[in-house]
PDB file of N, CA and C in Angstrom:
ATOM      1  N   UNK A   1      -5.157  -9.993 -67.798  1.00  0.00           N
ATOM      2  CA  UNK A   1      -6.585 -10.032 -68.026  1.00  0.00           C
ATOM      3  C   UNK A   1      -7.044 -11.482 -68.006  1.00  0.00           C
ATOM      4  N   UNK A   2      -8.167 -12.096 -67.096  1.00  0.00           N
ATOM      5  CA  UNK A   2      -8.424 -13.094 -67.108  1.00  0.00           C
ATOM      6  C   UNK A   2      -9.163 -13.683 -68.576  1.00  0.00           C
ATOM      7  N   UNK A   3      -8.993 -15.057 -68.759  1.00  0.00           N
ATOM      8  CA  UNK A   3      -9.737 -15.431 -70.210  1.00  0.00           C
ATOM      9  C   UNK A   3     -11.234 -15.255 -69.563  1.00  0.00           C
ATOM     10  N   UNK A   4     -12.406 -15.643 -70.786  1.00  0.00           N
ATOM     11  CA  UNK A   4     -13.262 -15.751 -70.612  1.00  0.00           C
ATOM     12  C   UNK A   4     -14.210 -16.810 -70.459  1.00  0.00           C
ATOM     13  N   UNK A   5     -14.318 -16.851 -69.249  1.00  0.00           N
ATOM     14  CA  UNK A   5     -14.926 -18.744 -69.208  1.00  0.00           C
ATOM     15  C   UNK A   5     -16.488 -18.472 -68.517  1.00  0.00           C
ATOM     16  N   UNK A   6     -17.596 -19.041 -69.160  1.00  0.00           N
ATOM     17  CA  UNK A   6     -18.800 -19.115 -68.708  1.00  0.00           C
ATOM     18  C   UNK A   6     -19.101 -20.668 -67.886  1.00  0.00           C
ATOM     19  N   UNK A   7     -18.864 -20.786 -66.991  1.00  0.00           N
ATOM     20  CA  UNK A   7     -19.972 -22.087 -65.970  1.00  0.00           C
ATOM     21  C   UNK A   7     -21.112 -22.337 -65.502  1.00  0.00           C
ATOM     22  N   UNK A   8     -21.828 -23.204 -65.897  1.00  0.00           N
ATOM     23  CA  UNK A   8     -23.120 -23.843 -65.612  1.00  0.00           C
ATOM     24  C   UNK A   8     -23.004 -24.642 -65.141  1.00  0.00           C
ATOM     25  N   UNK A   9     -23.611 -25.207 -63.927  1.00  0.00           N
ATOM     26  CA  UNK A   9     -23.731 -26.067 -62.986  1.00  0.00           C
ATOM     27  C   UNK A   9     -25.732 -26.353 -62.667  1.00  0.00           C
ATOM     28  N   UNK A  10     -25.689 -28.229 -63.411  1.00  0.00           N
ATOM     29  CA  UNK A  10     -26.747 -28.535 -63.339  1.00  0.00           C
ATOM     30  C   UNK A  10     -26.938 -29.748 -63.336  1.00  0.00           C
ATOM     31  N   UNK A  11     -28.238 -30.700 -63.479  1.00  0.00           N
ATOM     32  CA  UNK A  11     -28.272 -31.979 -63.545  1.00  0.00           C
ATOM     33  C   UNK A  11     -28.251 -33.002 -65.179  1.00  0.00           C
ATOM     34  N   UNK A  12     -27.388 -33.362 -65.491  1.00  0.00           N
ATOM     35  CA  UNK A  12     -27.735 -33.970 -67.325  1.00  0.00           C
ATOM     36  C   UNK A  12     -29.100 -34.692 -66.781  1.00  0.00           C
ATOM     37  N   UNK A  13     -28.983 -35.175 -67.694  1.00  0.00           N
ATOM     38  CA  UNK A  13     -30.422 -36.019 -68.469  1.00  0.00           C
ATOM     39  C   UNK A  13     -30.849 -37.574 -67.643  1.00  0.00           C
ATOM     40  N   UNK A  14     -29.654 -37.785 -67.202  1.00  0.00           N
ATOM     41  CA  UNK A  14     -29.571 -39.121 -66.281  1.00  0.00           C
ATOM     42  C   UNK A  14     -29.446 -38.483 -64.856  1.00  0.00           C
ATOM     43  N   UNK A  15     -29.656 -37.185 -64.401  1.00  0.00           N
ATOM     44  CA  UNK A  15     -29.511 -36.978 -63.016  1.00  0.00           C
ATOM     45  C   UNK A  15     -28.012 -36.843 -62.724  1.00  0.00           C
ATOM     46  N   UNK A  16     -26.972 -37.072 -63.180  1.00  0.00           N
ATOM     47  CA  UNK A  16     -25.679 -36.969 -63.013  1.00  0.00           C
ATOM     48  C   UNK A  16     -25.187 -35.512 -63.006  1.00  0.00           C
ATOM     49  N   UNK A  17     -24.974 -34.936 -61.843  1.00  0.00           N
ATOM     50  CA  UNK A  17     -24.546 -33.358 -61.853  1.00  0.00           C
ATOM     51  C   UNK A  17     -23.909 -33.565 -62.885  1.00  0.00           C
ATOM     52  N   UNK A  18     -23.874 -31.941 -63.456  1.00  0.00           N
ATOM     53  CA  UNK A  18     -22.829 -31.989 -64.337  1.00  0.00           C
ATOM     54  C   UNK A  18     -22.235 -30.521 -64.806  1.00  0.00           C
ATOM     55  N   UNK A  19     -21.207 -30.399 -64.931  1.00  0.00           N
ATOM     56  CA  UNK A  19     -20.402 -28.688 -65.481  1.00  0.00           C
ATOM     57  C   UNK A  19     -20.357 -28.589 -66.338  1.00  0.00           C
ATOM     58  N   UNK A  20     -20.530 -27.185 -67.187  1.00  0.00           N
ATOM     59  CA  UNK A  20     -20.546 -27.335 -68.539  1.00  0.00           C
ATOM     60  C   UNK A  20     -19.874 -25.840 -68.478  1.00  0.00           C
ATOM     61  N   UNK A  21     -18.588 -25.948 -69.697  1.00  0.00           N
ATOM     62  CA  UNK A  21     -17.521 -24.528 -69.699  1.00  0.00           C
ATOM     63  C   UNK A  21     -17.767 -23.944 -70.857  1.00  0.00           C
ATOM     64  N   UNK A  22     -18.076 -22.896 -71.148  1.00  0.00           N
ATOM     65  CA  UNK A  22     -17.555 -22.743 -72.423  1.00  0.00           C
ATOM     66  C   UNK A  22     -16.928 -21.227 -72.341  1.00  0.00           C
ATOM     67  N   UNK A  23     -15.668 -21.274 -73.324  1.00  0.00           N
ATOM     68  CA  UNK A  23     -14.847 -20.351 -73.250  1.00  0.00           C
ATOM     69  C   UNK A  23     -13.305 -20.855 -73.376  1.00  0.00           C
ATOM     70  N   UNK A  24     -12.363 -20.435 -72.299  1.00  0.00           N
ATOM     71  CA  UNK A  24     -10.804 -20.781 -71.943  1.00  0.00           C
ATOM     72  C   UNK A  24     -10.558 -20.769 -70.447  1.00  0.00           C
ATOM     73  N   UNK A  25      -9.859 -21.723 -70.222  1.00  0.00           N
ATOM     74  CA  UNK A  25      -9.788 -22.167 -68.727  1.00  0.00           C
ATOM     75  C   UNK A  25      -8.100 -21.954 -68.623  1.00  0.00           C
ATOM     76  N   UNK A  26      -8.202 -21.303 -67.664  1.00  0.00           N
ATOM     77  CA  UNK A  26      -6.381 -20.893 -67.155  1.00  0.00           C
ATOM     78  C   UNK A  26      -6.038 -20.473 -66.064  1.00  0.00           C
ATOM     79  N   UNK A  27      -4.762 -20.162 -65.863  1.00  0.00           N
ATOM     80  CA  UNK A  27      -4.784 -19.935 -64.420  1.00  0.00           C
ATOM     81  C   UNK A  27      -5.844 -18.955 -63.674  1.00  0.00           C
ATOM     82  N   UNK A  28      -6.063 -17.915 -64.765  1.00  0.00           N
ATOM     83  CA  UNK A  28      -6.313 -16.357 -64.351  1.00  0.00           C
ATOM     84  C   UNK A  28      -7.891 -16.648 -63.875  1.00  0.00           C
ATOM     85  N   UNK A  29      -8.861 -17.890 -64.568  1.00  0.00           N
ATOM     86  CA  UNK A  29     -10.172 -17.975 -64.125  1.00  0.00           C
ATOM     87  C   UNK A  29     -10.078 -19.774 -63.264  1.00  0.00           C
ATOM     88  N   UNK A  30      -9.303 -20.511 -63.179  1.00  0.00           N
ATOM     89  CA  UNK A  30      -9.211 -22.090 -62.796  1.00  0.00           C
ATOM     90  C   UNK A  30      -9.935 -21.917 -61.603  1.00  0.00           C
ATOM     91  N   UNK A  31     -10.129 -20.889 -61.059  1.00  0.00           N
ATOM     92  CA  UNK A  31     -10.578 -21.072 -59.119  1.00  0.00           C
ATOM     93  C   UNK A  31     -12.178 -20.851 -59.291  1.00  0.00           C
ATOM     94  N   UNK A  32     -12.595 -20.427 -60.798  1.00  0.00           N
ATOM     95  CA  UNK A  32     -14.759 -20.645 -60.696  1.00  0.00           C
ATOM     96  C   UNK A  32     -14.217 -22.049 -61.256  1.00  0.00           C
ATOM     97  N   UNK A  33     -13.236 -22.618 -61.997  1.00  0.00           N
ATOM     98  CA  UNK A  33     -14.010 -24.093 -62.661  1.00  0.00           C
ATOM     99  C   UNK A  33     -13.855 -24.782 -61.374  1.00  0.00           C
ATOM    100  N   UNK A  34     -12.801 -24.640 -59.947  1.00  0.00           N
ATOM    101  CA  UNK A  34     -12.684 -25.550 -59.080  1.00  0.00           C
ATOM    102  C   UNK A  34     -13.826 -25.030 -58.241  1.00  0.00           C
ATOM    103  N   UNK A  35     -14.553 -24.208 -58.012  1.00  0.00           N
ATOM    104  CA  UNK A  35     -15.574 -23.672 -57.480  1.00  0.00           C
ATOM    105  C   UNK A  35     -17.008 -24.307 -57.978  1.00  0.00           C
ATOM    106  N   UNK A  36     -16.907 -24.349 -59.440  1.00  0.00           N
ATOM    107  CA  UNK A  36     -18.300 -25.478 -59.700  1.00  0.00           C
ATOM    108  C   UNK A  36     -18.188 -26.610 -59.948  1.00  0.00           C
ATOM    109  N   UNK A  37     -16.887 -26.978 -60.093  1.00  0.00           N
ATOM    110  CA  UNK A  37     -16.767 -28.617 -59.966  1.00  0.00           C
ATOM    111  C   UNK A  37     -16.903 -28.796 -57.783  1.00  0.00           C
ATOM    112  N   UNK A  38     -16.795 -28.174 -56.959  1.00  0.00           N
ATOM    113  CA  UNK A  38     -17.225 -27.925 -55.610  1.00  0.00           C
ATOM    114  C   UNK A  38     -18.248 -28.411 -55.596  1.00  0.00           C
ATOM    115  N   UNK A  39     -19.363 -27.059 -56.611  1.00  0.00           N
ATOM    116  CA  UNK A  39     -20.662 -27.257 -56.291  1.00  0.00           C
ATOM    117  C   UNK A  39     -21.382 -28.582 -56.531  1.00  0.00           C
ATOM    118  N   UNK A  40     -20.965 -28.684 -57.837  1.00  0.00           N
ATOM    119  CA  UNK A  40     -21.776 -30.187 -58.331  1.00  0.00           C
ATOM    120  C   UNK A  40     -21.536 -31.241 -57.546  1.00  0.00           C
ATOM    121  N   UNK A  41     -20.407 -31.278 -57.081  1.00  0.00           N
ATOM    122  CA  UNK A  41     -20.318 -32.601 -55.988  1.00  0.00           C
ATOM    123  C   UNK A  41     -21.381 -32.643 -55.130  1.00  0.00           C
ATOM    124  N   UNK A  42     -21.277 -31.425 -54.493  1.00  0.00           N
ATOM    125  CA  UNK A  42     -22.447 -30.849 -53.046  1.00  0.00           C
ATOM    126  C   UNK A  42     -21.543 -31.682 -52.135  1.00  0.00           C
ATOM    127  N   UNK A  43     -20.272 -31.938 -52.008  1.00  0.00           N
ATOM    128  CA  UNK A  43     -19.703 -32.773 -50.560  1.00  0.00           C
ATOM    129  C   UNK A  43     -20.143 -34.305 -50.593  1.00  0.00           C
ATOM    130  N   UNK A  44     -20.359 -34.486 -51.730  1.00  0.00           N
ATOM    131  CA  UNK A  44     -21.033 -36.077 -52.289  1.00  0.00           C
ATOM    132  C   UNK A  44     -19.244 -36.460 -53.328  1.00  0.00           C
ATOM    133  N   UNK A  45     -19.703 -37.739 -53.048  1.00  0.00           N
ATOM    134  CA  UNK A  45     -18.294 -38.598 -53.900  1.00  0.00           C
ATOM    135  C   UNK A  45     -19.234 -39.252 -55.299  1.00  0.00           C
ATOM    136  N   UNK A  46     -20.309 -38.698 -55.336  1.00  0.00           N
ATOM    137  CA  UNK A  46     -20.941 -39.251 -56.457  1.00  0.00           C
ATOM    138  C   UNK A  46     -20.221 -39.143 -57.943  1.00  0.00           C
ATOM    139  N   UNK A  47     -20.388 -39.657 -59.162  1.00  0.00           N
ATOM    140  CA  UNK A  47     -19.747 -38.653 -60.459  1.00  0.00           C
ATOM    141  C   UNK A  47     -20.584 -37.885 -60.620  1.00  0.00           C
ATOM    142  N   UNK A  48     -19.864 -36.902 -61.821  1.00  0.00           N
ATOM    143  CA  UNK A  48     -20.092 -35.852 -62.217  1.00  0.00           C
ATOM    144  C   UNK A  48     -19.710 -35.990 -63.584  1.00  0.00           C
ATOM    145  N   UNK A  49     -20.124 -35.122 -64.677  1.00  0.00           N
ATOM    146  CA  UNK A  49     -20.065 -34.855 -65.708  1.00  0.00           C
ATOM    147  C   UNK A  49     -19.281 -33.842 -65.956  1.00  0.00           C
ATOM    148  N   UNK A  50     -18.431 -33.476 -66.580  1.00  0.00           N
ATOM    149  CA  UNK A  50     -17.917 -32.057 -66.697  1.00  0.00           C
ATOM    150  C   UNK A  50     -17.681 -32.135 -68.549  1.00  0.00           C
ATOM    151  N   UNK A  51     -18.500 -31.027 -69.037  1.00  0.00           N
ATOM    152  CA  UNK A  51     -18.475 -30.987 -70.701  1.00  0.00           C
ATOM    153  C   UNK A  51     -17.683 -29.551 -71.250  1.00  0.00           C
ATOM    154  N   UNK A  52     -16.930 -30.042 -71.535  1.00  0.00           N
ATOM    155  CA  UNK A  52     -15.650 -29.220 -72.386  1.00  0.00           C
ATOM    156  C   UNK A  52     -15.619 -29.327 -73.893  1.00  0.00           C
ATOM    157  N   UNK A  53     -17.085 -29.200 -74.429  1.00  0.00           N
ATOM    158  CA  UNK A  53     -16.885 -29.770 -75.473  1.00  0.00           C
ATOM    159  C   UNK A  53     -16.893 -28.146 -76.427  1.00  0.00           C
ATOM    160  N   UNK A  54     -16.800 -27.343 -75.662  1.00  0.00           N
ATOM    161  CA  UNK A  54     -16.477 -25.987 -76.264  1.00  0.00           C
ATOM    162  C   UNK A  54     -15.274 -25.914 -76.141  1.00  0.00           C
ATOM    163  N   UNK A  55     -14.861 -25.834 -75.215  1.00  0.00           N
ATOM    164  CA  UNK A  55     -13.369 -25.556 -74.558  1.00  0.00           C
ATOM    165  C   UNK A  55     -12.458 -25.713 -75.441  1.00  0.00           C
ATOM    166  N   UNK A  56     -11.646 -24.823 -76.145  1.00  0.00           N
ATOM    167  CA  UNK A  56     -10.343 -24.886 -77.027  1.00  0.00           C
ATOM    168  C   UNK A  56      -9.053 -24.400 -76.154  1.00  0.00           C
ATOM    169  N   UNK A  57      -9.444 -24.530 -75.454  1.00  0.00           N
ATOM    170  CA  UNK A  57      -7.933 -24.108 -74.913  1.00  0.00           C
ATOM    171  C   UNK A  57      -7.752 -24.444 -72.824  1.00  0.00           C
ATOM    172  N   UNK A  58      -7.056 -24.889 -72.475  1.00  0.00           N
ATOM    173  CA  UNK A  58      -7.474 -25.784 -71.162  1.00  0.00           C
ATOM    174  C   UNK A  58      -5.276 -25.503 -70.958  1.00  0.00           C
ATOM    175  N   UNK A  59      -5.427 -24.625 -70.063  1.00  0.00           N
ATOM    176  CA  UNK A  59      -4.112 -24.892 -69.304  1.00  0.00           C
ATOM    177  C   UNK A  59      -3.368 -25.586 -68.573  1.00  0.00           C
ATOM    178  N   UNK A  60      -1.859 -26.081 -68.424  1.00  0.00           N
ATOM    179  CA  UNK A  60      -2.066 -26.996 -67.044  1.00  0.00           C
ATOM    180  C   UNK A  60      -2.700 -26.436 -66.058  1.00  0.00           C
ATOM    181  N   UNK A  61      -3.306 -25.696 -65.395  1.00  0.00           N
ATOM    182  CA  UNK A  61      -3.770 -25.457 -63.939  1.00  0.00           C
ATOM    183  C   UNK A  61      -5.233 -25.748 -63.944  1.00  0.00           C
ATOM    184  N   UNK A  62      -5.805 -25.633 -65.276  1.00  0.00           N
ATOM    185  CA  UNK A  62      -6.907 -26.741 -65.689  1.00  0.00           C
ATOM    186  C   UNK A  62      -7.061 -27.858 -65.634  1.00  0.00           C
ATOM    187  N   UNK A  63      -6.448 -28.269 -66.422  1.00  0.00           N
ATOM    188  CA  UNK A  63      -5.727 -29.831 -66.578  1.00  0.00           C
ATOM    189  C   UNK A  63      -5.700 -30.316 -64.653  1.00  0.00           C
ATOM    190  N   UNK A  64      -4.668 -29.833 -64.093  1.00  0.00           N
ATOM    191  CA  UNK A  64      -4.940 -29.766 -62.616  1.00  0.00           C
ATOM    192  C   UNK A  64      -5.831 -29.896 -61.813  1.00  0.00           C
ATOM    193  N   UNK A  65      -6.408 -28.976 -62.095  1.00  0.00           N
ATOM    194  CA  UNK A  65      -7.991 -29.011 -61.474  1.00  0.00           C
ATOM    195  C   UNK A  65      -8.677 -30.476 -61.528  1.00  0.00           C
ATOM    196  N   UNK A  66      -9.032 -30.494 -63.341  1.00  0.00           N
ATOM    197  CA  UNK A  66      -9.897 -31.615 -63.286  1.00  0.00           C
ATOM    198  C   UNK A  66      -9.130 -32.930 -62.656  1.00  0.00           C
ATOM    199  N   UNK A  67      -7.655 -33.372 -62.701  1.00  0.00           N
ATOM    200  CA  UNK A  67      -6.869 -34.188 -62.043  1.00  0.00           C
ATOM    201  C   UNK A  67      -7.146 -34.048 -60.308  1.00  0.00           C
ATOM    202  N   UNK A  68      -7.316 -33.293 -59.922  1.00  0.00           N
ATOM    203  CA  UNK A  68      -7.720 -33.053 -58.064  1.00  0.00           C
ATOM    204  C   UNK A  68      -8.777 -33.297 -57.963  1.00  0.00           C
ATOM    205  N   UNK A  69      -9.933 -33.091 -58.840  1.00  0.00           N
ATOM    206  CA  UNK A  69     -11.090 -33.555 -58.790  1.00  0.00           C
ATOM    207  C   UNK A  69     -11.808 -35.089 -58.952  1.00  0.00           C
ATOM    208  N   UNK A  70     -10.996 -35.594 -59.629  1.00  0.00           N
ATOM    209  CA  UNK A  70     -10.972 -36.610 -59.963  1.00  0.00           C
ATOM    210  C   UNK A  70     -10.739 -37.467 -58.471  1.00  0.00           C
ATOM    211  N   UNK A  71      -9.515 -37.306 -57.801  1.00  0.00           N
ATOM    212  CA  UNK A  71      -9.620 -38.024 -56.748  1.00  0.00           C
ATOM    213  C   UNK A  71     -10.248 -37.780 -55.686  1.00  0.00           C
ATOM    214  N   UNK A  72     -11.709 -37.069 -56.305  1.00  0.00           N
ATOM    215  CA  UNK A  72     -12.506 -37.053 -55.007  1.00  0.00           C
ATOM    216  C   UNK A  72     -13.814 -36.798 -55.312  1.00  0.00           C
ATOM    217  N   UNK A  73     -14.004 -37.853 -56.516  1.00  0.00           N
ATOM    218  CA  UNK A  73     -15.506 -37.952 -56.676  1.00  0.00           C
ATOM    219  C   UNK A  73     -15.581 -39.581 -57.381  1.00  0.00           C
ATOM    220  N   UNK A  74     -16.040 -40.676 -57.126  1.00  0.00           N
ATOM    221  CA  UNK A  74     -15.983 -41.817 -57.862  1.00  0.00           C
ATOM    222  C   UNK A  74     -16.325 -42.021 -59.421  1.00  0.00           C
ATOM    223  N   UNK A  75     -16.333 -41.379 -60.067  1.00  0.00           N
ATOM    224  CA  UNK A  75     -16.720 -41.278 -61.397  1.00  0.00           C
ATOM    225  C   UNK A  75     -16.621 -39.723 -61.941  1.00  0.00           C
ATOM    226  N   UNK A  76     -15.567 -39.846 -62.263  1.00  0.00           N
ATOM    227  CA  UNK A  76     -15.407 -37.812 -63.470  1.00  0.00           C
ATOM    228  C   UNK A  76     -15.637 -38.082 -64.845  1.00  0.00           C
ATOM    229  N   UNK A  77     -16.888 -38.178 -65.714  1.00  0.00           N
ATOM    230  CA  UNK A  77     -16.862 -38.121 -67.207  1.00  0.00           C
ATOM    231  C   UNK A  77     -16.352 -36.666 -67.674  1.00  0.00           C
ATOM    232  N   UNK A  78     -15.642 -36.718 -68.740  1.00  0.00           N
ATOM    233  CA  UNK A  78     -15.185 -35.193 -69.180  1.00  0.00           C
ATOM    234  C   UNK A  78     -15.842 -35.378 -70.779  1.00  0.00           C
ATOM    235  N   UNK A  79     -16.235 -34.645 -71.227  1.00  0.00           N
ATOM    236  CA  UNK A  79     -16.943 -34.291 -72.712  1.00  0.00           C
ATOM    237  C   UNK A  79     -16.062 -33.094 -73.276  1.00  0.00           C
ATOM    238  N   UNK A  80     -15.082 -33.734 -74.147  1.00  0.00           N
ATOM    239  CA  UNK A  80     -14.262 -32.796 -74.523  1.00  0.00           C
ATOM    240  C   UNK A  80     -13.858 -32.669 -75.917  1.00  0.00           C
ATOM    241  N   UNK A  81     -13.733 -30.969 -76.116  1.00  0.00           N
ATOM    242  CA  UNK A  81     -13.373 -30.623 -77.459  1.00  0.00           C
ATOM    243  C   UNK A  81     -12.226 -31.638 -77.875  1.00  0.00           C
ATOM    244  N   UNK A  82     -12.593 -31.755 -79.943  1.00  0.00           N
ATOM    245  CA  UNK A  82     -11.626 -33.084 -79.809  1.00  0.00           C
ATOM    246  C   UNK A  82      -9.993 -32.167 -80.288  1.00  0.00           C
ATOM    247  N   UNK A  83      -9.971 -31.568 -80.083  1.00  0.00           N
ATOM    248  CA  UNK A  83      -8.599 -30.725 -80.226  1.00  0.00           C
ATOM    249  C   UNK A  83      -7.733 -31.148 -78.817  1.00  0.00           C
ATOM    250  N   UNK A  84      -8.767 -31.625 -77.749  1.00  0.00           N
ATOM    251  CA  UNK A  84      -7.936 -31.312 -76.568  1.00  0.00           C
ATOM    252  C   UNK A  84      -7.891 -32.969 -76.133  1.00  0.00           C
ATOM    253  N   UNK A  85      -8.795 -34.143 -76.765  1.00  0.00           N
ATOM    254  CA  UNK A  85      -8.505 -35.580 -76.767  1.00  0.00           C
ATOM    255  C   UNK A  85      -6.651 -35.544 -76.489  1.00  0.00           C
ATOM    256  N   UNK A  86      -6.116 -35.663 -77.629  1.00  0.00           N
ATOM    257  CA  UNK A  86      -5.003 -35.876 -77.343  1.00  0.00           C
ATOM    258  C   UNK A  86      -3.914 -35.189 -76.262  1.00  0.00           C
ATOM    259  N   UNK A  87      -3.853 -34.146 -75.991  1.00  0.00           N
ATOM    260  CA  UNK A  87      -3.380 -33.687 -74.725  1.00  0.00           C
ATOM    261  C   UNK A  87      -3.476 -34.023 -73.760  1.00  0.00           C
ATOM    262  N   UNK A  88      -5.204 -34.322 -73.360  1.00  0.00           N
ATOM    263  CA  UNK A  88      -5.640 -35.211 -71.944  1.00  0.00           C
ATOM    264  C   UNK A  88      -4.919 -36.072 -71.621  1.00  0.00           C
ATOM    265  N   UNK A  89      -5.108 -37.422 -72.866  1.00  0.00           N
ATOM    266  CA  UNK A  89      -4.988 -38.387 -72.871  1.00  0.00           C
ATOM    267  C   UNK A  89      -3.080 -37.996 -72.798  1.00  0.00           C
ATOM    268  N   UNK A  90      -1.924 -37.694 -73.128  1.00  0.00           N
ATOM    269  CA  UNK A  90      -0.951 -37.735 -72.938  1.00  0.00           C
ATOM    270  C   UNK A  90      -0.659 -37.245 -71.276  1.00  0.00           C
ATOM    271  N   UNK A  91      -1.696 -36.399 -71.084  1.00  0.00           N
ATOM    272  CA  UNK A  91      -1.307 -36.046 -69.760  1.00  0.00           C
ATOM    273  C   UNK A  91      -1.977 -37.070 -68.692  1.00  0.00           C
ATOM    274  N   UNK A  92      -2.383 -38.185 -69.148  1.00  0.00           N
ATOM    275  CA  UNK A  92      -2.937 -39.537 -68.959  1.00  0.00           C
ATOM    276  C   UNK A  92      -4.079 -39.500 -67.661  1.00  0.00           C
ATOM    277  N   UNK A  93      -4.985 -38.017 -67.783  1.00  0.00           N
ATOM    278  CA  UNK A  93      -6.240 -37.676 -67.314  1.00  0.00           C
ATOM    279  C   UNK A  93      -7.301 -39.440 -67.885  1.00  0.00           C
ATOM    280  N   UNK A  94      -6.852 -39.535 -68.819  1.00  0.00           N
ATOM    281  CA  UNK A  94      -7.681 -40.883 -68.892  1.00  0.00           C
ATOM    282  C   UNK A  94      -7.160 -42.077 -68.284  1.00  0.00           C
ATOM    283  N   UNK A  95      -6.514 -42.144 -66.987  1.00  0.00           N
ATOM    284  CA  UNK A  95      -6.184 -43.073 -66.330  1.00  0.00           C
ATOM    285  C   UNK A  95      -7.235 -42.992 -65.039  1.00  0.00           C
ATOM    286  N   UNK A  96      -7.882 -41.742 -65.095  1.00  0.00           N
ATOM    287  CA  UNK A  96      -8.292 -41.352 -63.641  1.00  0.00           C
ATOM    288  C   UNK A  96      -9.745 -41.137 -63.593  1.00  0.00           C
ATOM    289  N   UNK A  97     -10.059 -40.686 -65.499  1.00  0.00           N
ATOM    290  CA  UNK A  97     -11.295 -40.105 -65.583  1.00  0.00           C
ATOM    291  C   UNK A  97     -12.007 -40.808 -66.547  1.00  0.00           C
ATOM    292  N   UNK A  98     -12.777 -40.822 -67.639  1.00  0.00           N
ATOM    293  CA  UNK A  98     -13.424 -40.884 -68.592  1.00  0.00           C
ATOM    294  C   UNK A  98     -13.482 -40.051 -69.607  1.00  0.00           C
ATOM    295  N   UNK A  99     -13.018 -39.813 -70.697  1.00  0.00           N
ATOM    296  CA  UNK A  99     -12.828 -38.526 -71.531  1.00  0.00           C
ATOM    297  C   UNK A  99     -13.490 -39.418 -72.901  1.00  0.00           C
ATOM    298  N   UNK A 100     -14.496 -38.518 -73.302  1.00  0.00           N
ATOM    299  CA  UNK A 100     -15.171 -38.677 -74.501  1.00  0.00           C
ATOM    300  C   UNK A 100     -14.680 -37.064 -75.228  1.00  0.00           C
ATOM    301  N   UNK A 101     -14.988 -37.800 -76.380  1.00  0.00           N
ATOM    302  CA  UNK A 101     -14.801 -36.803 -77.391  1.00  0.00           C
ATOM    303  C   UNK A 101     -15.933 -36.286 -77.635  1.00  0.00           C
ATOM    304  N   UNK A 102     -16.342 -35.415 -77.935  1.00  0.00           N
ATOM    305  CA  UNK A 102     -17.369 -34.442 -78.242  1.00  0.00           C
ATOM    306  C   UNK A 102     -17.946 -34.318 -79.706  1.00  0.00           C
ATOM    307  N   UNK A 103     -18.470 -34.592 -80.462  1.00  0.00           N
ATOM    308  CA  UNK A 103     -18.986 -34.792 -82.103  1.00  0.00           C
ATOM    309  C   UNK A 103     -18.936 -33.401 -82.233  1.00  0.00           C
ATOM    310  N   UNK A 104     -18.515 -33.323 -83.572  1.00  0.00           N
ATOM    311  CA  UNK A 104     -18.176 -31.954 -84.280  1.00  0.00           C
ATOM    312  C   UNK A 104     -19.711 -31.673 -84.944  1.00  0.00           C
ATOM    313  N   UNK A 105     -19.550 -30.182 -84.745  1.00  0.00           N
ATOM    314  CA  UNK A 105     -20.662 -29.614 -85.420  1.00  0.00           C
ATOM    315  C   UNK A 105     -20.897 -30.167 -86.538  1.00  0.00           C
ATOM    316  N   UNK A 106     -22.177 -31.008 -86.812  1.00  0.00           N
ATOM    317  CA  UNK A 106     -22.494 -31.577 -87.765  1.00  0.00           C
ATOM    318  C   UNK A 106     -22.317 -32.801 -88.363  1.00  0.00           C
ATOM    319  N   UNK A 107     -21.824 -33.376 -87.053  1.00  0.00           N
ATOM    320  CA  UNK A 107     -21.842 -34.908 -87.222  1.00  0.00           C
ATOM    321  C   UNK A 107     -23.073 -36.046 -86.168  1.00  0.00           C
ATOM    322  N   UNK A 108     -23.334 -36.284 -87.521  1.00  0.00           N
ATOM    323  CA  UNK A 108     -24.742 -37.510 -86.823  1.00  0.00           C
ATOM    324  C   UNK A 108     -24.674 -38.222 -86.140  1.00  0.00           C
ATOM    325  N   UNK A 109     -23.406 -38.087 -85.002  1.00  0.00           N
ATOM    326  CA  UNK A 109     -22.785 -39.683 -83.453  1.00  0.00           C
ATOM    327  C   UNK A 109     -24.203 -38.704 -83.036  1.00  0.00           C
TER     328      UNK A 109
END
């Protein structure tokens, strides 16, 4: 049974496409997140935003994804749940991308 992952594909606040997940990303759904990380590019090397700041749970074939994506857009910001900071960062996605942490419900950042 695939997890349940919702994607939005739109412009943030600065014009910077951007993806926004919320749910679980895994093998069984990874081909809509590589499908709207597609779209937002539009065939442009521009960045993109991608916000995971729901996201509790991110598989390697996730992890993957956003790593393939990365080398083919000049700028990948990721906005990510902070459960998943440290994983990224060991899987050293922050060599390639930009990974912010995401403020917890109810904090004034």
């Amino acid at each position: 049974m695939a997890a349940e992952l919702t994607l939005n594909t739109d412009l943030g606040p600065d014009g910077t496409p951007r993806v926004t997940a919320t749910g679980e990303i895994d093998l069984s759904n990874v081909a809509q997140l590589v499908q709207a990380l597609t779209t937002a590019s539009a065939g442009t090397r521009r960045p993109i935003t991608v916000d995971l700041s729901t996201v509790k749970y991110l598989d390697s074939a996730g992890i993957n994804a956003l790593f393939d994506h990365a080398d083919k857009v000049d700028g990948l910001h990721i906005i990510v749940h902070r459960l998943l900071v440290r994983v990224l960062t060991i899987t050293g996605l922050d060599k390639v991308a930009t990974l912010e942490a995401a403020p917890e419900v109810g904090d004034n950042a």
